[in-house]
N, C-alpha and C. Protein backbone atom coordinates (compact mmCIF):
# COMPACT_ATOMS: atom_id res chain seq x y z
N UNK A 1 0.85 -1.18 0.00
CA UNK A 1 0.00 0.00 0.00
C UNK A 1 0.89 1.24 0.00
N UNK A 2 0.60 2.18 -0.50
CA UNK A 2 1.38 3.29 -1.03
C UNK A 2 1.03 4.06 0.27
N UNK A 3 2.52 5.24 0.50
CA UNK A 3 2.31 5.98 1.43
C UNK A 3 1.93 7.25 1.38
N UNK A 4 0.97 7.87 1.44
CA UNK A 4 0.81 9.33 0.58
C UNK A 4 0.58 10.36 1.72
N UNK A 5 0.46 9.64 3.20
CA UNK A 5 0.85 10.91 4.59
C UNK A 5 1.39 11.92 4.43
N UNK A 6 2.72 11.56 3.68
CA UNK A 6 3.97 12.34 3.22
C UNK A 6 3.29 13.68 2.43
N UNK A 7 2.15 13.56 2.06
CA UNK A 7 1.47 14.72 0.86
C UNK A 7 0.52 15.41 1.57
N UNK A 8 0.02 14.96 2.85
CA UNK A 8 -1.03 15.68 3.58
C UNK A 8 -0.37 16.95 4.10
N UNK A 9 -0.74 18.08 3.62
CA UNK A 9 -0.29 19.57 4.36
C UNK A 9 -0.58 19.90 5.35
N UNK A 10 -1.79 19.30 5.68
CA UNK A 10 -2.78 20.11 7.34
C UNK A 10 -2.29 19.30 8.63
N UNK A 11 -1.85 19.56 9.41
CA UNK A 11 -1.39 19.27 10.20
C UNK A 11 -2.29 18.26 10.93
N UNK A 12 -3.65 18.44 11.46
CA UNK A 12 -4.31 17.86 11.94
C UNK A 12 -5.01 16.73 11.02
N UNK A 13 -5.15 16.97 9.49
CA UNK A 13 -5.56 15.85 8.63
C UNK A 13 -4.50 14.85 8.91
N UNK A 14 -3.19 14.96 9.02
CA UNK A 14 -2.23 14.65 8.57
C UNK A 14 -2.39 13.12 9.75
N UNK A 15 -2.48 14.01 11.10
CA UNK A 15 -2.54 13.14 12.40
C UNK A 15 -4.09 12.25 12.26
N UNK A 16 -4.71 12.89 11.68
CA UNK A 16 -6.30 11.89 11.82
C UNK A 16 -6.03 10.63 10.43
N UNK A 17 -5.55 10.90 9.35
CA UNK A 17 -4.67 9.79 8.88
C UNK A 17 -3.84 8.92 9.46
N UNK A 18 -2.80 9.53 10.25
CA UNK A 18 -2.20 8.33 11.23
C UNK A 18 -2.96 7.40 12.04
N UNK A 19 -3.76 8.11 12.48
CA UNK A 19 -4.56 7.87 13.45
C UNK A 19 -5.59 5.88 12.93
N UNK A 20 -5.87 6.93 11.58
CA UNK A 20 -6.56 5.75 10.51
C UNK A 20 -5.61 4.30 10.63
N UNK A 21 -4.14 4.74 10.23
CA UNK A 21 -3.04 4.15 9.75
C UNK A 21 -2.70 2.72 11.25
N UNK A 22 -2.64 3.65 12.50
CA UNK A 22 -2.86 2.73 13.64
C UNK A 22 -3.67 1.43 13.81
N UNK A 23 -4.96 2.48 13.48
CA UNK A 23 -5.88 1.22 13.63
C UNK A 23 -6.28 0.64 12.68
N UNK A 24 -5.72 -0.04 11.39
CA UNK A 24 -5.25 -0.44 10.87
C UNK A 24 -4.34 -1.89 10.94
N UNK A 25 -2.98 -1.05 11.07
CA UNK A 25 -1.78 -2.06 11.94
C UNK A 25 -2.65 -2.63 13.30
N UNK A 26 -2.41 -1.84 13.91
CA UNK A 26 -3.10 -3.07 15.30
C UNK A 26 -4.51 -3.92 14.89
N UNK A 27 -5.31 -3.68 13.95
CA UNK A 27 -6.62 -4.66 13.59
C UNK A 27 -5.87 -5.62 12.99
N UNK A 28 -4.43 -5.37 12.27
CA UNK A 28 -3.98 -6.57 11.95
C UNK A 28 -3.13 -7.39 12.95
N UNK A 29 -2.60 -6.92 14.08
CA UNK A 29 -1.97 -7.53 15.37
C UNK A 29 -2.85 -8.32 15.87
N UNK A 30 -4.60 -7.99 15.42
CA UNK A 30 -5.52 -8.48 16.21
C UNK A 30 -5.74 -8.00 17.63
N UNK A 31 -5.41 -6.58 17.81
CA UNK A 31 -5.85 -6.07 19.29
C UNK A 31 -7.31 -5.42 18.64
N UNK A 32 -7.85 -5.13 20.27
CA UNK A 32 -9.39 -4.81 20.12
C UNK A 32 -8.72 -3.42 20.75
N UNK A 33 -9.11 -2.09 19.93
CA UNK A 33 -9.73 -0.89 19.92
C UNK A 33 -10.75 -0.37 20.17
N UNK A 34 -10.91 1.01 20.97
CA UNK A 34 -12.28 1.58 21.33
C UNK A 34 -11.28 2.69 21.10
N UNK A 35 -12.19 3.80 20.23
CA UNK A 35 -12.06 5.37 20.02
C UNK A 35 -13.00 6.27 20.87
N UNK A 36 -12.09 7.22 21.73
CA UNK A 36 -13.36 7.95 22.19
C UNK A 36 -14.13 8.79 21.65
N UNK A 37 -15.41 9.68 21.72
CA UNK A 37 -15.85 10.73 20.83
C UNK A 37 -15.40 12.01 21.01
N UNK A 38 -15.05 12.52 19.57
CA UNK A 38 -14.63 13.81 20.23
C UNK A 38 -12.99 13.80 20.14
N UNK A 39 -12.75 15.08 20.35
CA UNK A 39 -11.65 14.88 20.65
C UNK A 39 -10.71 15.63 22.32
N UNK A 40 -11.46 15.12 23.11
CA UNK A 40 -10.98 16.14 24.02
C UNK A 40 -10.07 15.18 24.77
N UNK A 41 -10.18 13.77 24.86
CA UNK A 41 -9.57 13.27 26.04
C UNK A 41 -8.25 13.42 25.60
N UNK A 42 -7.51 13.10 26.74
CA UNK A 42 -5.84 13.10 26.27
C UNK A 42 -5.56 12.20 25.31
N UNK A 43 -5.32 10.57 25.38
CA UNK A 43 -5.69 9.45 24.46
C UNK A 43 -6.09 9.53 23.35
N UNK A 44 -6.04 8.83 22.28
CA UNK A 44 -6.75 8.48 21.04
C UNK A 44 -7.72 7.23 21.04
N UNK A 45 -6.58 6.52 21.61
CA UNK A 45 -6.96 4.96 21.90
C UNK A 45 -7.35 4.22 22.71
N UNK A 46 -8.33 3.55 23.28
CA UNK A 46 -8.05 2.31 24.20
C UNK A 46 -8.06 1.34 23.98
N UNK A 47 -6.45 0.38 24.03
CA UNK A 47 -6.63 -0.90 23.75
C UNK A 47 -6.98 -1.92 24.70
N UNK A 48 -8.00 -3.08 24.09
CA UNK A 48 -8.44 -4.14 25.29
C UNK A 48 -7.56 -4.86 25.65
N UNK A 49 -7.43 -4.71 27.15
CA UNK A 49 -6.82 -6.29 27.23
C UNK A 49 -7.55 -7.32 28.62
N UNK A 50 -8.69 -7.87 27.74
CA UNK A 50 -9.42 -8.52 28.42
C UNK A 50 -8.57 -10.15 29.50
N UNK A 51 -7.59 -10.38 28.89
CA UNK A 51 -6.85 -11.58 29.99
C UNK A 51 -6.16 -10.69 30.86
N UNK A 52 -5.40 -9.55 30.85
CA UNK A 52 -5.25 -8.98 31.70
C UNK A 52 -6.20 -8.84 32.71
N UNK A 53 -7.50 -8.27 32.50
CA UNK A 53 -8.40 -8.21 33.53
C UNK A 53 -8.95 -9.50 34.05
N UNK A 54 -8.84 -10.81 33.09
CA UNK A 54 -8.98 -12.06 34.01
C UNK A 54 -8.15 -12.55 34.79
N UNK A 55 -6.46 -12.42 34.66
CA UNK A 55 -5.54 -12.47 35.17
C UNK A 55 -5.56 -11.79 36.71
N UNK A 56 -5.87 -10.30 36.50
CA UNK A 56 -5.81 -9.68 38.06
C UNK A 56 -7.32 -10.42 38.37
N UNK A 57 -8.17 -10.65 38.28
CA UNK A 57 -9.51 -11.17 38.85
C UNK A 57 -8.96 -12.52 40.04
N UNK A 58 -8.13 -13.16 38.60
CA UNK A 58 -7.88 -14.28 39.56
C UNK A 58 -6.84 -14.29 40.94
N UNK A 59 -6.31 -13.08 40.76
CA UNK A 59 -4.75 -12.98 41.50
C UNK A 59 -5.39 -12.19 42.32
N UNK A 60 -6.34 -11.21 42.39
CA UNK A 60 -6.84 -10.36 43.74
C UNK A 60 -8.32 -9.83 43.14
N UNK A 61 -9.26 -11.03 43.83
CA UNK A 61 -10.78 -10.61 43.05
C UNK A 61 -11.27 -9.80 43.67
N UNK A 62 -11.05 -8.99 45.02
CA UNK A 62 -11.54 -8.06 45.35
C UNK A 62 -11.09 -6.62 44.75
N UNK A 63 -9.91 -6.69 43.93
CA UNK A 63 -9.81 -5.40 42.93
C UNK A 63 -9.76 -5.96 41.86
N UNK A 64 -10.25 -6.51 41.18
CA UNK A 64 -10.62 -6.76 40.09
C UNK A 64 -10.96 -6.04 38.91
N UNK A 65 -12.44 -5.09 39.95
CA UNK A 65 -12.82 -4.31 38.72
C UNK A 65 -12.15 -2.75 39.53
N UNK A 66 -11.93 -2.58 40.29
CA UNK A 66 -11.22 -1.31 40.81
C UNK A 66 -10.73 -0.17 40.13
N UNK A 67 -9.95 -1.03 39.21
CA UNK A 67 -8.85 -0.13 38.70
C UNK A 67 -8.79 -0.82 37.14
N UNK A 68 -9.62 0.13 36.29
CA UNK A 68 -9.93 0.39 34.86
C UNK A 68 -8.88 0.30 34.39
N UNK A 69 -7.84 0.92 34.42
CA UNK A 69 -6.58 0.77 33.96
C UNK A 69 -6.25 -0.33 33.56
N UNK A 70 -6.53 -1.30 34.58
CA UNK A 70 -5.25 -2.93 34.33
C UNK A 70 -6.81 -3.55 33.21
N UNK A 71 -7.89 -3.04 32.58
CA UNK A 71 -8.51 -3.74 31.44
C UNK A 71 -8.28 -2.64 29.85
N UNK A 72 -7.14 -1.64 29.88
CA UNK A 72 -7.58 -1.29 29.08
C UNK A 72 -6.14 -0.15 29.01
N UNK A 73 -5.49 -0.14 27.59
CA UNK A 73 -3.99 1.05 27.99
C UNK A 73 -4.31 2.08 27.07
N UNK A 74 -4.19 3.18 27.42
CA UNK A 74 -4.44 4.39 26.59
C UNK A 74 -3.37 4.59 25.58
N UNK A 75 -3.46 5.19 24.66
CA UNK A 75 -2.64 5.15 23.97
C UNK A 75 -2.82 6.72 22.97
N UNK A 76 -1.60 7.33 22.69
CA UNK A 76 -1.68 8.48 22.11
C UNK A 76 -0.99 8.98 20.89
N UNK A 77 -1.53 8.48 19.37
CA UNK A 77 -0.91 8.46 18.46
C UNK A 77 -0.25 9.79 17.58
N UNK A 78 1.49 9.78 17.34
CA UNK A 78 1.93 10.89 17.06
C UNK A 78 2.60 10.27 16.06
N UNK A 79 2.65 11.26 14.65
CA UNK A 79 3.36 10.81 13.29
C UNK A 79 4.29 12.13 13.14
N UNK A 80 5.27 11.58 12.45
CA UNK A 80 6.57 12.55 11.37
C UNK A 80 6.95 12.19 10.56
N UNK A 81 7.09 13.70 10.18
CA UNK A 81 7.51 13.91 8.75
C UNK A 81 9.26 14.42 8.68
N UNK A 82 9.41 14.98 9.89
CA UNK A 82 10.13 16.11 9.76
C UNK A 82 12.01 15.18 10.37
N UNK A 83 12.87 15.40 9.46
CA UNK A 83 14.26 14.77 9.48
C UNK A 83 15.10 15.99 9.97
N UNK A 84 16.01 15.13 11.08
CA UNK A 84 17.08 15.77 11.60
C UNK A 84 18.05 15.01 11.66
N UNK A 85 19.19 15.73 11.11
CA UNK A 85 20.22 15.12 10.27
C UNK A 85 20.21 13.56 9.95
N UNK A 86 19.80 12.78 10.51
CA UNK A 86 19.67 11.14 10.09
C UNK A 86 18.43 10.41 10.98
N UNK A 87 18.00 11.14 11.78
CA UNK A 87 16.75 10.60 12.41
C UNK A 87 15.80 11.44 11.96
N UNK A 88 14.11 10.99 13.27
CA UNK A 88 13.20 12.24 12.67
C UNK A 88 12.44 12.72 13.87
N UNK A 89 12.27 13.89 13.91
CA UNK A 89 12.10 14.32 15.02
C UNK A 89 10.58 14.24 14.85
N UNK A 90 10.15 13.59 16.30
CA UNK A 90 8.75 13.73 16.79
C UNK A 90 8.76 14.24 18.00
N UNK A 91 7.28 15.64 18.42
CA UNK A 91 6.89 16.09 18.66
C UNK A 91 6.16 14.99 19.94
N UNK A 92 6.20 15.39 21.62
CA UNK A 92 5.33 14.46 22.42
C UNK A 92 4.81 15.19 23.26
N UNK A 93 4.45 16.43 22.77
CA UNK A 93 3.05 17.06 23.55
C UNK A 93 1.77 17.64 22.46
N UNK A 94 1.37 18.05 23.39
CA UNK A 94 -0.44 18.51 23.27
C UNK A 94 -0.54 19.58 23.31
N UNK A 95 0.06 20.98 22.52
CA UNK A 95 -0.19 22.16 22.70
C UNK A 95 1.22 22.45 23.29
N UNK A 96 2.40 22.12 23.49
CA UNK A 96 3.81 22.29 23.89
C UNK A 96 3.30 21.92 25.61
N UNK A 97 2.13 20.93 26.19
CA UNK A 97 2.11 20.45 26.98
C UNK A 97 2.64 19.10 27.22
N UNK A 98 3.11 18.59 28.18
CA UNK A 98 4.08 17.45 28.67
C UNK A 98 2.71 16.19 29.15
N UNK A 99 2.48 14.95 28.51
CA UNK A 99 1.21 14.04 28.91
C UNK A 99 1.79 13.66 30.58
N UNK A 100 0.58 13.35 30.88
CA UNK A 100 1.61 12.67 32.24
C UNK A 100 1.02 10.96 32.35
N UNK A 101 1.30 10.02 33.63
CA UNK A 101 1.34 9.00 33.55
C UNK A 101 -0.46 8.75 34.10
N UNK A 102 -0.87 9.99 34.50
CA UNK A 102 -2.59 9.82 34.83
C UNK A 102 -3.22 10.02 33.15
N UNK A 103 -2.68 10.47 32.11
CA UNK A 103 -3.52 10.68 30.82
C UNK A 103 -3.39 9.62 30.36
N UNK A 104 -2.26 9.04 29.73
CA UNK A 104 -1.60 8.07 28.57
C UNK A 104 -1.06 6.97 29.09
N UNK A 105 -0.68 5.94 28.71
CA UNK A 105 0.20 5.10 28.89
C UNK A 105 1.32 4.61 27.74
N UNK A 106 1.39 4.76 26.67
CA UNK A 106 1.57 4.34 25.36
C UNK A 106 1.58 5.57 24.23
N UNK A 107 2.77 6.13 23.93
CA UNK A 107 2.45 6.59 22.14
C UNK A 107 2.70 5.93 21.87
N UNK A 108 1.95 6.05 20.13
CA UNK A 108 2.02 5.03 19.15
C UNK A 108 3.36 6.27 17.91
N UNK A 109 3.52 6.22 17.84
CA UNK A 109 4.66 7.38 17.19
C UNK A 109 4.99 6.83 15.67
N UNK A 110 5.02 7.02 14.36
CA UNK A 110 4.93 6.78 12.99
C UNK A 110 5.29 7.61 12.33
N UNK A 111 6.62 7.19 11.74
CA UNK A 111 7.56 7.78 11.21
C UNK A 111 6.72 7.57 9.61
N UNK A 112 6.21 8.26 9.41
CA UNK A 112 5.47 8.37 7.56
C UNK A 112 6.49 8.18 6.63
N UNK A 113 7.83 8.50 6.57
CA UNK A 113 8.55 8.09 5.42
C UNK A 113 8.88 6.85 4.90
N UNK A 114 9.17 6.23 5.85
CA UNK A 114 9.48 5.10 6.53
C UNK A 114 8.47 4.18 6.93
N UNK A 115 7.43 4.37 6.96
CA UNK A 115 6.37 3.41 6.86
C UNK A 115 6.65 2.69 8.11
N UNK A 116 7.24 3.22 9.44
CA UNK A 116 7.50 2.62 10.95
C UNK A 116 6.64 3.11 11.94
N UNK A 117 6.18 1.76 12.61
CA UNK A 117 5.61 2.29 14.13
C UNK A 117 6.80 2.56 15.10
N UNK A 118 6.57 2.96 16.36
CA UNK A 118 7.24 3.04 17.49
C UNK A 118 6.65 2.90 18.49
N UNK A 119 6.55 1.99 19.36
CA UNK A 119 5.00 1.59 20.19
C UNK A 119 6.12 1.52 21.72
N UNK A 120 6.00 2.77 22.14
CA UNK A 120 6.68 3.61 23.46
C UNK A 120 6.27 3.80 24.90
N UNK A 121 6.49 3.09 25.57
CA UNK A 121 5.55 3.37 27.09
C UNK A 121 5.90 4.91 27.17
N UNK A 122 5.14 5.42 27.83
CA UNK A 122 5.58 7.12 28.83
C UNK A 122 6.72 6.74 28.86
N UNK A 123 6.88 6.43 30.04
CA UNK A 123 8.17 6.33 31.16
C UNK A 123 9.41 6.17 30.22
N UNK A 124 9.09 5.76 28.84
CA UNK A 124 10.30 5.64 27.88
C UNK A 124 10.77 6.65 27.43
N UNK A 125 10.25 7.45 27.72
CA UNK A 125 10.31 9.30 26.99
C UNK A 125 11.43 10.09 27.78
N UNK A 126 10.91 9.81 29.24
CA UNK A 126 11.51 10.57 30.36
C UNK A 126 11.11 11.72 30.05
N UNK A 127 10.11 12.60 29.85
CA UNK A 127 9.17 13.68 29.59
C UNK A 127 9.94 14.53 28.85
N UNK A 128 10.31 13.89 28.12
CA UNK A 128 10.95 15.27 26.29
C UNK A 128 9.78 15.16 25.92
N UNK A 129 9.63 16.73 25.35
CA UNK A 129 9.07 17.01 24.95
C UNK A 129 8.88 16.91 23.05
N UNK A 130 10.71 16.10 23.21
CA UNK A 130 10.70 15.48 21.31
C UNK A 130 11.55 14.97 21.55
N UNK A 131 11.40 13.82 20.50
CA UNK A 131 12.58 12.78 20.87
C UNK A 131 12.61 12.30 19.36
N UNK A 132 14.02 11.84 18.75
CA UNK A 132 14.43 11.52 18.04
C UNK A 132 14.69 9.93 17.82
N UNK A 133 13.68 9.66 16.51
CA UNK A 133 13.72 8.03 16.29
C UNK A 133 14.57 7.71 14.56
N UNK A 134 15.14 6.93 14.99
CA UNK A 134 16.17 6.38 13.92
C UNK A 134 15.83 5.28 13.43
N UNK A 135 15.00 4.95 13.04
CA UNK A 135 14.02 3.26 12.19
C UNK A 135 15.72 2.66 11.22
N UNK A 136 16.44 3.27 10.67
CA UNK A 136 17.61 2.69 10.18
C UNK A 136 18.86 2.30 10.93
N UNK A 137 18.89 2.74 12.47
CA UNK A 137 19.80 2.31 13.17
C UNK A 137 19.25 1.38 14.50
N UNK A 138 20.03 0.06 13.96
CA UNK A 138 19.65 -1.13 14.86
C UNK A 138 19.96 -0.75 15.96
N UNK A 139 20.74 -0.08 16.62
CA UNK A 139 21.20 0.24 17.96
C UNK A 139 20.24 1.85 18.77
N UNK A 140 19.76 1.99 18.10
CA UNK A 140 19.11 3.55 18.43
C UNK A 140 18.76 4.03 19.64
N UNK A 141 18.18 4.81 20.49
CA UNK A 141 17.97 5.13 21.64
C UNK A 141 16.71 4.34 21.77
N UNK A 142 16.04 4.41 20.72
CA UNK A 142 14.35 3.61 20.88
C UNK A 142 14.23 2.45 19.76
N UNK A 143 15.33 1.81 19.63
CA UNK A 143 15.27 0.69 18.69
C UNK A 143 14.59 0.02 19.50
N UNK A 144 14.54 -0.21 20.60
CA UNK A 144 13.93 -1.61 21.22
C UNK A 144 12.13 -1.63 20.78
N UNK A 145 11.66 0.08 20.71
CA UNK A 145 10.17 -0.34 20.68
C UNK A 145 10.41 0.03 19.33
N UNK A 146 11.08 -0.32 18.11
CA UNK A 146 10.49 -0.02 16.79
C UNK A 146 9.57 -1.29 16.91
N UNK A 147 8.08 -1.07 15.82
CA UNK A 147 7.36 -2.09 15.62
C UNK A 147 7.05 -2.94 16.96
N UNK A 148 7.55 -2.52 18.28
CA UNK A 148 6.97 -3.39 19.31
C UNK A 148 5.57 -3.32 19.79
N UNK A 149 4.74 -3.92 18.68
CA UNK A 149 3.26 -4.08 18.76
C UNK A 149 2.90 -4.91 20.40
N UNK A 150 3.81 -6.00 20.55
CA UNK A 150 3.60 -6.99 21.69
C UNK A 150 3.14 -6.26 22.75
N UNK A 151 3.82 -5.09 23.15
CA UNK A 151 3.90 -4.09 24.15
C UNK A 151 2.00 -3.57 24.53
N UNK A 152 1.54 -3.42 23.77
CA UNK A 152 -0.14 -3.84 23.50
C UNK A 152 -0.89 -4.69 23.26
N UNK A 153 -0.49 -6.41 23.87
CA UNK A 153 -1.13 -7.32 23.59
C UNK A 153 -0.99 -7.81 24.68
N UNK A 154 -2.02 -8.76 25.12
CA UNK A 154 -2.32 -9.19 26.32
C UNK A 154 -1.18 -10.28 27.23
N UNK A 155 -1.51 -9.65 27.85
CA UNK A 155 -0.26 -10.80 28.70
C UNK A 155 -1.25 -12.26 28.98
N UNK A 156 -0.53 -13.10 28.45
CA UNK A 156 -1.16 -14.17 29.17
C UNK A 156 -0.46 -15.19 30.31
C-alpha cells in the first residue's frame, strides 16, 4: 500500500490519517480498539486487554474491577515527517504540553517516510518534549520499541 501521509499539508488531517493508519496495523496484530468521541480526552486509543483483567480477577478478586486501567492502555498516536540530520524528530506534547502518567500510557509514534511504528511506554520518553527516532539504526535510543506491537497485547 502506497504511502501518501507524506502529501497531507494540514497538520491535523495529517494526524487523523495516522490515526486511521494505527488502527489499521493493530486490527492486523488483532488487538481490540475503542475510540473515544470527540476529541478532548488526552488518548486516542483504548486498547483491550481482556486476559489482563482475568488475570488480576484471579490474582486479587476483590480489585478486580477497581482499577480500569489494568482492562484497558491508553494510547496516544503521534506521526513525522520532519528529518534531523539522520533521524526524525517527533513532537510528544499537546499544545507544547508534557502528557503525564494519569492521561496516557503508550504513544504510538509513525515515522510516515518510513512506513515505521514506534509503540513507546511514557516512562520511555523521560518527559521530552521530542525525541528523536532512527528506524535505520539497529542500535538507536528507541530501537527496542520499533514495531513493538507486543507491548499492547495481552499478557497471558
Amino acid at each position: 500500500m502506497p504511502n501518501h501521509g507524506k502529501y497531507i499539508q494540514h497538520a491535523k488531517r495529517r494526524g487523523e490519517w495516522a490515526e486511521l493508519c494505527f488502527q489499521l496495523r493493530a486490527a492486523e496484530h488483532g488487538l481490540i480498539l475503542a475510540k473515544p468521541c470527540g476529541d478532548c480526552a488526552p488518548y486516542d486509543f483504548l486498547v483491550a486487554c481482556p486476559e489482563r483483567a482475568i488475570t488480576n480477577q484471579r490474582a486479587c478478586p476483590e480489585r478486580a474491577n477497581s482499577d480500569r486501567r489494568g482492562h484497558f492502555l491508553r494510547v496516544q498516536v503521534k506521526c513525522t515527517l520532519y528529518k534531523r540530520d539522520n533521524s526524525y524528530q517527533c513532537s510528544l506534547t499537546a499544545n507544547h504540553i508534557l502528557y503525564t502518567p494519569a492521561q496516557i500510557d503508550f504513544f504510538a509514534a509513525y515515522v510516515i517516510p518510513v512506513n515505521v511504528w514506534y509503540i513507546l511506554p511514557l516512562a520511555a520518553t523521560h518527559s521530552q518534549p521530542d525525541i528523536l527516532l532512527s528506524p535505520h539504526r539497529q542500535n538507536s535510543k528507541y530501537s527496542q520499541y520499533k514495531e513493538a506491537w507486543h507491548l499492547l497485547m495481552p499478557e497471558f
